[in-house]
PDB file of N, CA and C in Angstrom:
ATOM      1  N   UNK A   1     -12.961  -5.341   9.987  1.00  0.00           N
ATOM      2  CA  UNK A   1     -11.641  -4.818   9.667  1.00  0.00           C
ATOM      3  C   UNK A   1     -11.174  -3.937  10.825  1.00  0.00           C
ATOM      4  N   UNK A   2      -9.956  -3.947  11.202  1.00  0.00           N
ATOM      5  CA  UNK A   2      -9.411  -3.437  12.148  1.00  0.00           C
ATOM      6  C   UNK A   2      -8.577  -2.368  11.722  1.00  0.00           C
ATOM      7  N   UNK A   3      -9.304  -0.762  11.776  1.00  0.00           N
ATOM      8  CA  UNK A   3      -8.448  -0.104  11.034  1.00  0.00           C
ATOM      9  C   UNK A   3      -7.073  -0.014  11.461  1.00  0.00           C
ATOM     10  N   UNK A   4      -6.923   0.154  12.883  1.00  0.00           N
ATOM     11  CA  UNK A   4      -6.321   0.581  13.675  1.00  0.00           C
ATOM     12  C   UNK A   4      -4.837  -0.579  13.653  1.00  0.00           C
ATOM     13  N   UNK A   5      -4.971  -2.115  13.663  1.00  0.00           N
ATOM     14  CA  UNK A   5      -4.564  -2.818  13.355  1.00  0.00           C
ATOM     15  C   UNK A   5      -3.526  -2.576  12.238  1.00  0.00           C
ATOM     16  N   UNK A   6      -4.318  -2.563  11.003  1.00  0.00           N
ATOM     17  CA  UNK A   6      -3.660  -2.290   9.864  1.00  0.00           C
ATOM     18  C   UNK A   6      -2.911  -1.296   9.701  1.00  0.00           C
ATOM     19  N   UNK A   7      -2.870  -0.180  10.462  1.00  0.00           N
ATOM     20  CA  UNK A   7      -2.298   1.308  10.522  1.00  0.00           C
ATOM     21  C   UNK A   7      -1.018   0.891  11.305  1.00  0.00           C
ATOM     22  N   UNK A   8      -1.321   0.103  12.276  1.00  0.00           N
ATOM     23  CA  UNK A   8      -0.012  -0.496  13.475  1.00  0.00           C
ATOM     24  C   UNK A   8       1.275  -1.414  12.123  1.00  0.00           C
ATOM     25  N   UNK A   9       0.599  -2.134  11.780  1.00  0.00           N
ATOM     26  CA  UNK A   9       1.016  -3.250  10.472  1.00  0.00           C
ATOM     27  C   UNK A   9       2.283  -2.547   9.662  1.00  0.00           C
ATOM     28  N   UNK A  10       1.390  -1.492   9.273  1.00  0.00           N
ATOM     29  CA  UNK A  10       2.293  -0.552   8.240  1.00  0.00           C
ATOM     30  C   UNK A  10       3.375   0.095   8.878  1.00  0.00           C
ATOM     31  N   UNK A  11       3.370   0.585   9.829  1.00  0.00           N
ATOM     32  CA  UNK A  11       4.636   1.198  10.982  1.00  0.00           C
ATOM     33  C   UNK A  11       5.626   0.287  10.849  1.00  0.00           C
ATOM     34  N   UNK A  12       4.953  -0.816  11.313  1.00  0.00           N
ATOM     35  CA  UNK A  12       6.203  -1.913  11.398  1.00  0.00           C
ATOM     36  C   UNK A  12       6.620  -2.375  10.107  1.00  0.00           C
ATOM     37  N   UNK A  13       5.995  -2.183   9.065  1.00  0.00           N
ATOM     38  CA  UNK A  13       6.775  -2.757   7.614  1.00  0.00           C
ATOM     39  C   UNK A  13       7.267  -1.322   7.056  1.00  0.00           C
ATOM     40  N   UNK A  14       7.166  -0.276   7.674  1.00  0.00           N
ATOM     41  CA  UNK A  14       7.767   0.892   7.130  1.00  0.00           C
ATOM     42  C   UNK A  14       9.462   0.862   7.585  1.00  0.00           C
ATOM     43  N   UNK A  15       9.272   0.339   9.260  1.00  0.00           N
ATOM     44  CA  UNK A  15      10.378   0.366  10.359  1.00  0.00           C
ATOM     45  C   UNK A  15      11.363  -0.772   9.700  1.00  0.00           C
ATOM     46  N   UNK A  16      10.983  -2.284   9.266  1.00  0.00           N
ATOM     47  CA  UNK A  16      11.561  -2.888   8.910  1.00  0.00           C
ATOM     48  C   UNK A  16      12.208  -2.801   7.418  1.00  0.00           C
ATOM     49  N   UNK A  17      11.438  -2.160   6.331  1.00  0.00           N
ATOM     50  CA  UNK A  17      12.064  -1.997   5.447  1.00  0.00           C
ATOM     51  C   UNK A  17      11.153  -2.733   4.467  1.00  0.00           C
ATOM     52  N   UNK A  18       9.736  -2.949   4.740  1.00  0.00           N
ATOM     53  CA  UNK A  18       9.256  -4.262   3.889  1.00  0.00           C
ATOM     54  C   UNK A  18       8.153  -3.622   3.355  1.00  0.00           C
ATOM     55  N   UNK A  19       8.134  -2.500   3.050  1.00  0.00           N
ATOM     56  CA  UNK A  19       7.128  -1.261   2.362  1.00  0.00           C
ATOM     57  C   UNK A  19       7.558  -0.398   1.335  1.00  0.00           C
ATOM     58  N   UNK A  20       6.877  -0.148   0.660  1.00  0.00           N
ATOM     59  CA  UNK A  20       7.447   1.309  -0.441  1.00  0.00           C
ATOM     60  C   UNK A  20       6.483   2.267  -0.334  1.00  0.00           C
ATOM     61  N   UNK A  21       6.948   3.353  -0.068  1.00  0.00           N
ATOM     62  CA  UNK A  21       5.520   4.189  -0.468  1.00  0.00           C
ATOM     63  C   UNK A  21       5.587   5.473  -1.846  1.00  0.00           C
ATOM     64  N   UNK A  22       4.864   6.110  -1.871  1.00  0.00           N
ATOM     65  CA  UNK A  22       4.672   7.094  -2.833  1.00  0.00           C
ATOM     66  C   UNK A  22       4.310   6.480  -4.648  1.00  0.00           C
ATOM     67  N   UNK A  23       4.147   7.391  -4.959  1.00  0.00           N
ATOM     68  CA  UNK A  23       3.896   7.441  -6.033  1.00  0.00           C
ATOM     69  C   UNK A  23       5.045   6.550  -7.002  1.00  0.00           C
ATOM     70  N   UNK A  24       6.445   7.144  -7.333  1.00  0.00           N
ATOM     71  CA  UNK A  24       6.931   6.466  -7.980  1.00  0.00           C
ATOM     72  C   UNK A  24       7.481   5.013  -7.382  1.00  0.00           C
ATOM     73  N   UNK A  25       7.856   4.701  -6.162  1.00  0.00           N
ATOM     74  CA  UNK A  25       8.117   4.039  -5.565  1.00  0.00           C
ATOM     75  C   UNK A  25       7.427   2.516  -5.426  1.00  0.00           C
ATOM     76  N   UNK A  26       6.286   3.317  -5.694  1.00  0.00           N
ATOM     77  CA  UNK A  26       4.934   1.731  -5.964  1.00  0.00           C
ATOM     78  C   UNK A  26       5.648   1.222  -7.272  1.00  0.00           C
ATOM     79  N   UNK A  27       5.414   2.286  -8.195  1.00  0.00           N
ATOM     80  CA  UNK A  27       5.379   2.155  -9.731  1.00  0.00           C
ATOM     81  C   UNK A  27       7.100   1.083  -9.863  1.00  0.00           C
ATOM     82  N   UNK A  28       7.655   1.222  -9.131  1.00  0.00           N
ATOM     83  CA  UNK A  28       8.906   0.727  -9.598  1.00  0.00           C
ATOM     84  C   UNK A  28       9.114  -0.849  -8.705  1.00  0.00           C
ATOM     85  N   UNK A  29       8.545  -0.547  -7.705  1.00  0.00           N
ATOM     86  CA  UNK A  29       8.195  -1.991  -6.768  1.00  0.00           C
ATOM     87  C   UNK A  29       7.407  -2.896  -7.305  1.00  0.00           C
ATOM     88  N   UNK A  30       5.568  -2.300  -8.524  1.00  0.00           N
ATOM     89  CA  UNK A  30       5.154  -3.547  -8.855  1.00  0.00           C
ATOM     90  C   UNK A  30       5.696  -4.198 -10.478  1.00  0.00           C
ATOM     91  N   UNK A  31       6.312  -2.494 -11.395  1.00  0.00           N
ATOM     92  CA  UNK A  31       6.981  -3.496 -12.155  1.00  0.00           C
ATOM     93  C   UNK A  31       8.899  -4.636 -12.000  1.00  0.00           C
ATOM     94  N   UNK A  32       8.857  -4.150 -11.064  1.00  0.00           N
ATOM     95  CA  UNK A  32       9.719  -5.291 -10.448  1.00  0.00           C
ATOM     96  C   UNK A  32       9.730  -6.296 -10.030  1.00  0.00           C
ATOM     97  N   UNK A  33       8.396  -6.423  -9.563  1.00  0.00           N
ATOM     98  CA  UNK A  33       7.460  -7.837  -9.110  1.00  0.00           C
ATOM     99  C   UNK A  33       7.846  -8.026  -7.453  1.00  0.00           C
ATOM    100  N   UNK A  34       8.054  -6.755  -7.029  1.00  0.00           N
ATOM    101  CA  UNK A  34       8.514  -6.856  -5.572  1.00  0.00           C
ATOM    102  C   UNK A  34       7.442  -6.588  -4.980  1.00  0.00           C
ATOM    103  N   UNK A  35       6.167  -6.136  -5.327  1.00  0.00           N
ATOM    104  CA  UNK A  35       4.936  -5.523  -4.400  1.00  0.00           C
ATOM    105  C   UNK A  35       3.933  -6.780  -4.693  1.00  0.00           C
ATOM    106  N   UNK A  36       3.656  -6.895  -3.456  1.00  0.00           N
ATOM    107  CA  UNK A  36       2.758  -8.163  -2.837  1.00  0.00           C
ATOM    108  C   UNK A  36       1.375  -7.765  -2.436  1.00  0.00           C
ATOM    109  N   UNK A  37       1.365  -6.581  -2.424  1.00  0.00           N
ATOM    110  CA  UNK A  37       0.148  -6.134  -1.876  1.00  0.00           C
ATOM    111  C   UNK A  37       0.372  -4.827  -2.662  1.00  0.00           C
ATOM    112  N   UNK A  38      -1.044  -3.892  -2.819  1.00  0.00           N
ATOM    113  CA  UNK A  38      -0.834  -2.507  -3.221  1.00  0.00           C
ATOM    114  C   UNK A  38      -2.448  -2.064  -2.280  1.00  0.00           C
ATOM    115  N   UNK A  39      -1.917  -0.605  -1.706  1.00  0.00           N
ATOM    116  CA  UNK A  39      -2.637  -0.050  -1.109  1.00  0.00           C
ATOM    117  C   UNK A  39      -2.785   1.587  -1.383  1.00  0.00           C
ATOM    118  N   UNK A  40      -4.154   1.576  -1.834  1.00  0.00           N
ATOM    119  CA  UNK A  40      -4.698   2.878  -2.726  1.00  0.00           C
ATOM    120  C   UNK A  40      -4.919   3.533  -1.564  1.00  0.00           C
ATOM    121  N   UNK A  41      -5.210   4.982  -1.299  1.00  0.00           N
ATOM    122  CA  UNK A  41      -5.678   5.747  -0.323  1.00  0.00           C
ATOM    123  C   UNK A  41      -7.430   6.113  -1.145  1.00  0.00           C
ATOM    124  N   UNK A  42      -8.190   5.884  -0.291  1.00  0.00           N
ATOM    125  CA  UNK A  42      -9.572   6.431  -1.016  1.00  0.00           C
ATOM    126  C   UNK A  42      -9.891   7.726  -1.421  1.00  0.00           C
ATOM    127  N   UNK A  43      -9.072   8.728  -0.928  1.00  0.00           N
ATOM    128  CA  UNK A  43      -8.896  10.415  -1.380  1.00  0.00           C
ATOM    129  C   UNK A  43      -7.538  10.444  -2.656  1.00  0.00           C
ATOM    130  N   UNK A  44      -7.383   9.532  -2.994  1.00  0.00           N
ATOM    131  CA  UNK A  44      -6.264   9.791  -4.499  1.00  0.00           C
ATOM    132  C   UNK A  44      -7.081   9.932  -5.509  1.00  0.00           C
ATOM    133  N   UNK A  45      -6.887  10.815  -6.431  1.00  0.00           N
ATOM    134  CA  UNK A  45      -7.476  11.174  -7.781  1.00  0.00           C
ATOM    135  C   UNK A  45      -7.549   9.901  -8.201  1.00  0.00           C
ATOM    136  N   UNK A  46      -9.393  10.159  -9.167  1.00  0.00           N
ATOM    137  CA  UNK A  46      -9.400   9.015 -10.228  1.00  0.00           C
ATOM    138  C   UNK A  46      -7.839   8.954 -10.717  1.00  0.00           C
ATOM    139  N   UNK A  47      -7.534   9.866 -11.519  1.00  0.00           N
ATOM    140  CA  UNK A  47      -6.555   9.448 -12.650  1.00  0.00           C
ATOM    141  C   UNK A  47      -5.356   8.496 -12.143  1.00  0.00           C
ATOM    142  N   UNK A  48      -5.643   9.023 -10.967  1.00  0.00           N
ATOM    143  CA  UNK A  48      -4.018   8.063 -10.687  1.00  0.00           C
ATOM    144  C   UNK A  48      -4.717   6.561  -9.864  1.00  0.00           C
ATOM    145  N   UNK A  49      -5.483   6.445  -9.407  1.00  0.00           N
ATOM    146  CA  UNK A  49      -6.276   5.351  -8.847  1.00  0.00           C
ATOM    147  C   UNK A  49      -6.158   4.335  -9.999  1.00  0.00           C
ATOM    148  N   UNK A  50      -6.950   5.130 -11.113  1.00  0.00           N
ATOM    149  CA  UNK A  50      -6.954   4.391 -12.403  1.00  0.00           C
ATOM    150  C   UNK A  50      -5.486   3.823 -13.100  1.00  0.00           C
ATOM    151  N   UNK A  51      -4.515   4.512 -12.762  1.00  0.00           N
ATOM    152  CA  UNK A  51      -3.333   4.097 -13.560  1.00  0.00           C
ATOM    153  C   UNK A  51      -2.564   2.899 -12.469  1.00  0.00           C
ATOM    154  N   UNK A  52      -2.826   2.984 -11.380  1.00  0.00           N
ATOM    155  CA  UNK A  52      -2.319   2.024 -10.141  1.00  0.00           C
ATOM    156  C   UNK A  52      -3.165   0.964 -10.495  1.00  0.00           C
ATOM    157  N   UNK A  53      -4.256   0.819 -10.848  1.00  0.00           N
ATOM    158  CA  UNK A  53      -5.219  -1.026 -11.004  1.00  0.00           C
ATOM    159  C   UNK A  53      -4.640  -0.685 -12.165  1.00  0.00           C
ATOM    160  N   UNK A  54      -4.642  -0.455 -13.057  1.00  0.00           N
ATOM    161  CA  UNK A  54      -4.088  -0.845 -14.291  1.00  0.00           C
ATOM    162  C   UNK A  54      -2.913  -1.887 -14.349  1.00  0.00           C
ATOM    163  N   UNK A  55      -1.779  -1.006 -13.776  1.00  0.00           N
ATOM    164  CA  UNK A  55      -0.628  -1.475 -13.505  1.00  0.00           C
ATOM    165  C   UNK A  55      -1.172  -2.253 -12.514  1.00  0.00           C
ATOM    166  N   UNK A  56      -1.232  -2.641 -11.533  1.00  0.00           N
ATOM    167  CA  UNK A  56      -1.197  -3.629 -10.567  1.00  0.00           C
ATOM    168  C   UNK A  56      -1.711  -4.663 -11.138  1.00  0.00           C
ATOM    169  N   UNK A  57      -3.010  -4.764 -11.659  1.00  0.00           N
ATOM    170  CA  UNK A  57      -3.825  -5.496 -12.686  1.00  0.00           C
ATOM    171  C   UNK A  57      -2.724  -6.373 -13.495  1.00  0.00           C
ATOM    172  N   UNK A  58      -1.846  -5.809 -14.308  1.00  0.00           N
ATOM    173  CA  UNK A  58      -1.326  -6.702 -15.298  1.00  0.00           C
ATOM    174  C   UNK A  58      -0.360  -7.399 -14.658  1.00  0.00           C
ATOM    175  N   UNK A  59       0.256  -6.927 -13.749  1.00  0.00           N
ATOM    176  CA  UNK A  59       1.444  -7.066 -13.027  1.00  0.00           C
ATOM    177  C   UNK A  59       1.026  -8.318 -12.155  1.00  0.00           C
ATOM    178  N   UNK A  60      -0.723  -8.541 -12.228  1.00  0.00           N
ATOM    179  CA  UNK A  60      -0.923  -9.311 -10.773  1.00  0.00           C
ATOM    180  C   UNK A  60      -0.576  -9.137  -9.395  1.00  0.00           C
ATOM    181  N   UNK A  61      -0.846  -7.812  -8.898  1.00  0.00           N
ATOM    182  CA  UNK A  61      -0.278  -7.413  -7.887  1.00  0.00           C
ATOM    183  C   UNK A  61      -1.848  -7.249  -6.937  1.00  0.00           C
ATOM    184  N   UNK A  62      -2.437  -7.806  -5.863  1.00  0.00           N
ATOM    185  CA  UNK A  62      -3.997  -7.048  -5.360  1.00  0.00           C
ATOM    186  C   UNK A  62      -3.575  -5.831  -4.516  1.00  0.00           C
ATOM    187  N   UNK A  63      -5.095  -5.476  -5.192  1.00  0.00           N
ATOM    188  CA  UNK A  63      -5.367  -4.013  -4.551  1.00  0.00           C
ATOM    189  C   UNK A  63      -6.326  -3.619  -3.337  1.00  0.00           C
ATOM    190  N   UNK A  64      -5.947  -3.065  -2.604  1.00  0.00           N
ATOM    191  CA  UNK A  64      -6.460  -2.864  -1.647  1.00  0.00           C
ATOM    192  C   UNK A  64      -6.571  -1.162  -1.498  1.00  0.00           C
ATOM    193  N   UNK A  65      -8.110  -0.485  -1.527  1.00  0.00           N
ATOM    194  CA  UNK A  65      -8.087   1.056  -1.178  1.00  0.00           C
ATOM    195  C   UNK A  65      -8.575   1.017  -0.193  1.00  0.00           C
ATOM    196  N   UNK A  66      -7.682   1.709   0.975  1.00  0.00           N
ATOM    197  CA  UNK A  66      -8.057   1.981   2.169  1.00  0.00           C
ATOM    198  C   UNK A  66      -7.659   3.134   2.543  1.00  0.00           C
ATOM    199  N   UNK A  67      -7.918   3.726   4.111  1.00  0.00           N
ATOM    200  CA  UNK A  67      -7.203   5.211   4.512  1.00  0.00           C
ATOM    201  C   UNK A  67      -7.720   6.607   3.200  1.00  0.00           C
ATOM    202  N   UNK A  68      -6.804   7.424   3.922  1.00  0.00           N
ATOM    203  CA  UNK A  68      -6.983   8.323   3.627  1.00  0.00           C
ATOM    204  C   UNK A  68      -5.326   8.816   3.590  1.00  0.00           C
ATOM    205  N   UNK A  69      -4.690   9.746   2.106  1.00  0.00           N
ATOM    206  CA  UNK A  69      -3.690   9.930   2.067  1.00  0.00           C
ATOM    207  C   UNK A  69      -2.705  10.604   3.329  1.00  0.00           C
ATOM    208  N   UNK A  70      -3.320  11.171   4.336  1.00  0.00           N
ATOM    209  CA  UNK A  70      -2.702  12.019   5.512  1.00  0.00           C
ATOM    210  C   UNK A  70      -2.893  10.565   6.667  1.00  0.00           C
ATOM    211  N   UNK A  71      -3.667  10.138   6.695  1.00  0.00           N
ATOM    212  CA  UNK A  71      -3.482   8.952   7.940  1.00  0.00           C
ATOM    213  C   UNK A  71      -3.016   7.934   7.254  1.00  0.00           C
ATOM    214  N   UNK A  72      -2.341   7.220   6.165  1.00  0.00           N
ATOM    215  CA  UNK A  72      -1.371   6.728   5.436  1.00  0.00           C
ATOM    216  C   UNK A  72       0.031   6.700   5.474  1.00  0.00           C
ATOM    217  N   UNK A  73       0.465   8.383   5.336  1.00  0.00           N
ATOM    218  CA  UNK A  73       1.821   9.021   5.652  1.00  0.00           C
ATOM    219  C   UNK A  73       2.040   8.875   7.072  1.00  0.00           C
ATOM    220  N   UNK A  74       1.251   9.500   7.762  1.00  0.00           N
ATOM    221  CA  UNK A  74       1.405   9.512   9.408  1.00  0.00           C
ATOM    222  C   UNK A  74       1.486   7.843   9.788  1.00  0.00           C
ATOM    223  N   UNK A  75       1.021   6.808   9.613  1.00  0.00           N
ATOM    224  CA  UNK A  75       1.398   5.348   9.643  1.00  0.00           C
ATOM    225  C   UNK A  75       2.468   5.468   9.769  1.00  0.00           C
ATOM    226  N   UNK A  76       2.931   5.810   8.714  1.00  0.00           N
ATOM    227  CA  UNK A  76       4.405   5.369   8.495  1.00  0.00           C
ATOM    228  C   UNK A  76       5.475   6.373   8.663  1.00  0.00           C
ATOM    229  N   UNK A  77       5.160   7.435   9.270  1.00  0.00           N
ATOM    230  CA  UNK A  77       6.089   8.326   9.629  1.00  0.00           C
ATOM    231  C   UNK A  77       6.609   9.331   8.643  1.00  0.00           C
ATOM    232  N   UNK A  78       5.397   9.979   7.652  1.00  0.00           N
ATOM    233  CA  UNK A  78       5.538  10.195   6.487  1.00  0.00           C
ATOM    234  C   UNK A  78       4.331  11.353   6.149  1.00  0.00           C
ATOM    235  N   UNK A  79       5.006  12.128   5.189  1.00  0.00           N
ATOM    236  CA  UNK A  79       3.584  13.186   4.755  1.00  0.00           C
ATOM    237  C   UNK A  79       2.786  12.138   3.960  1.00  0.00           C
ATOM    238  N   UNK A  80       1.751  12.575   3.936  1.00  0.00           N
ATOM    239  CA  UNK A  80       0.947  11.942   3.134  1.00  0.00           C
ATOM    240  C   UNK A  80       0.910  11.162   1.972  1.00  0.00           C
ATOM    241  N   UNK A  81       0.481  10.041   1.360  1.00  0.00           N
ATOM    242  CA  UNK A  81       1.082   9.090   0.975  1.00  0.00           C
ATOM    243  C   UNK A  81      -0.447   8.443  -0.395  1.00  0.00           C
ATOM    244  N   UNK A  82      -0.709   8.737  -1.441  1.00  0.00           N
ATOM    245  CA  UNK A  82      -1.649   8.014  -1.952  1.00  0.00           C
ATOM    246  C   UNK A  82      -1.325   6.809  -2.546  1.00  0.00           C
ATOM    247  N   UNK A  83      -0.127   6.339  -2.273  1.00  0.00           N
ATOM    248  CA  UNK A  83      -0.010   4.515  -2.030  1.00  0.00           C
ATOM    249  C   UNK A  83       1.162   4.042  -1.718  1.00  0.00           C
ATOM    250  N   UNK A  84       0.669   3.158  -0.967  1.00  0.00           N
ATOM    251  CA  UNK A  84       2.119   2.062  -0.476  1.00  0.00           C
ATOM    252  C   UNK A  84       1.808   0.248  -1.060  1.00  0.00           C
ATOM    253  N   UNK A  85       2.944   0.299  -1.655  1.00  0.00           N
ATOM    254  CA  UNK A  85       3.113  -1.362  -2.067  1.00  0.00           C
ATOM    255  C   UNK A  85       3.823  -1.989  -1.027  1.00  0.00           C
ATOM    256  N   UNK A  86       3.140  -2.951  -0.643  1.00  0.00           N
ATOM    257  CA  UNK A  86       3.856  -4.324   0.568  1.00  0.00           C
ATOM    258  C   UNK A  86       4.927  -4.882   0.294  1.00  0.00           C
ATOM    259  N   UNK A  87       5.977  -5.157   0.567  1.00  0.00           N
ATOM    260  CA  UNK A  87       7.007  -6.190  -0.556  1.00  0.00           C
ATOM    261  C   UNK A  87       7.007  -6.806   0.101  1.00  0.00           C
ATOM    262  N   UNK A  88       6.582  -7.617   1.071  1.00  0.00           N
ATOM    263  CA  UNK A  88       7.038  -8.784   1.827  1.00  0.00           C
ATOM    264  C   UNK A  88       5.571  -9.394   2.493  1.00  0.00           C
ATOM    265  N   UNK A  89       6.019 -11.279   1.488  1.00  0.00           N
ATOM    266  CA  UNK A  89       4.564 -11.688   1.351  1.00  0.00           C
ATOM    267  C   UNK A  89       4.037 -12.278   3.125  1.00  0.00           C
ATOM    268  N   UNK A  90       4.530 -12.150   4.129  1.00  0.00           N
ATOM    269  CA  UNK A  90       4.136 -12.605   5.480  1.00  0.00           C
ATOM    270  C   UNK A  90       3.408 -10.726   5.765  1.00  0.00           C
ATOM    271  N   UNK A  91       3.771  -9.948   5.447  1.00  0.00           N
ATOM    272  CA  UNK A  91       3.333  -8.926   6.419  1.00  0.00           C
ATOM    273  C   UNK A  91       1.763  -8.674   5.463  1.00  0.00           C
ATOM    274  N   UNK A  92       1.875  -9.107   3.823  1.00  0.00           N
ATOM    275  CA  UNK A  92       0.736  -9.157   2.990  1.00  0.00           C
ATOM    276  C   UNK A  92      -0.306  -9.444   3.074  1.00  0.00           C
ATOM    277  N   UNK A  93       0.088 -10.998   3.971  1.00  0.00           N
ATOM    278  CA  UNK A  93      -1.100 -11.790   4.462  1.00  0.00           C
ATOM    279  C   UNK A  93      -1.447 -11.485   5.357  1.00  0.00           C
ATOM    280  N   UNK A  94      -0.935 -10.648   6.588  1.00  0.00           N
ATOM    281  CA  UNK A  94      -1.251 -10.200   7.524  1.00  0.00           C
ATOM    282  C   UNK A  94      -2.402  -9.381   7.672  1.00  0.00           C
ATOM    283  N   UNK A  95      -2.208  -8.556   6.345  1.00  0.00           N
ATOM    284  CA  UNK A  95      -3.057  -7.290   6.434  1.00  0.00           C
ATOM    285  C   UNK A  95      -4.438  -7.508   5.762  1.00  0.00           C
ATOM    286  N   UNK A  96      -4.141  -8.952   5.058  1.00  0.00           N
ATOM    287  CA  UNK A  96      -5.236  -9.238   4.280  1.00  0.00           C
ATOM    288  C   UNK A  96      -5.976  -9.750   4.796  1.00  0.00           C
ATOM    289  N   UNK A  97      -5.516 -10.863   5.831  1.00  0.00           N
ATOM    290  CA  UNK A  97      -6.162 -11.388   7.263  1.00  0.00           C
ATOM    291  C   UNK A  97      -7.611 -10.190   8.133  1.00  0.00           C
ATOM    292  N   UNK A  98      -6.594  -8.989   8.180  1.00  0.00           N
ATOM    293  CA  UNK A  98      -7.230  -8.045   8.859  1.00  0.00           C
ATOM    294  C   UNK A  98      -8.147  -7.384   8.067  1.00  0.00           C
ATOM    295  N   UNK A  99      -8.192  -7.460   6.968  1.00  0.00           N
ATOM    296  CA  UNK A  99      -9.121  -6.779   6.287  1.00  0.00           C
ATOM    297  C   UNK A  99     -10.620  -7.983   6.024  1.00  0.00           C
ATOM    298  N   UNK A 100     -10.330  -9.054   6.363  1.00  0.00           N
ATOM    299  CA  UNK A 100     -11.399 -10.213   6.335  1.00  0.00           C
ATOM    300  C   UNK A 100     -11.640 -10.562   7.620  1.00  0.00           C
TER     301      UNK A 100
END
């Protein structure tokens, strides 16, 4: 896995518009069926870790926990961030690529 890669990835889907981040922002992207990807930060509280697979889970949305909430935000030009949903399924596969 290329962390560094994937950190580049997110800049550019932040820049283009093909990302959501934060908290409510996921929540409203995967029940919309717009998030293609979901990305946990590994320093987010159980509780909310737990309520993001939940939701992503039913929604059919995959999950991916990576980063850390402060090198997440900074990706993307942003305070800290314990998740960003992908909405756009080419930059999805991209990252999923990189993570295999």
């Amino acid at each position: 896995m290329s962390r560094e890669k994937i950190l580049t990835m997110l800049g550019f889907g932040e820049r283009s518009r093909k990302i959501v981040s934060g908290e409510t922002g996921c929540r409203i992207a995967i029940q919309k069926k717009k998030a293609k990807l979901l990305i946990i930060a590994l320093d987010t509280a159980e509780s909310k870790k737990t309520d993001f697979k939940n939701l992503a889970t039913h929604h059919q949305v995959p999950i991916l926990e990576f980063g850390y909430k402060e090198t997440l935000g900074k990706a993307i030009g942003k305070s800290s961030r314990s998740a960003i949903a992908i909405c756009d399924d080419g930059l999805a596969e991209t990252i999923d690529q990189l993570i295999e």
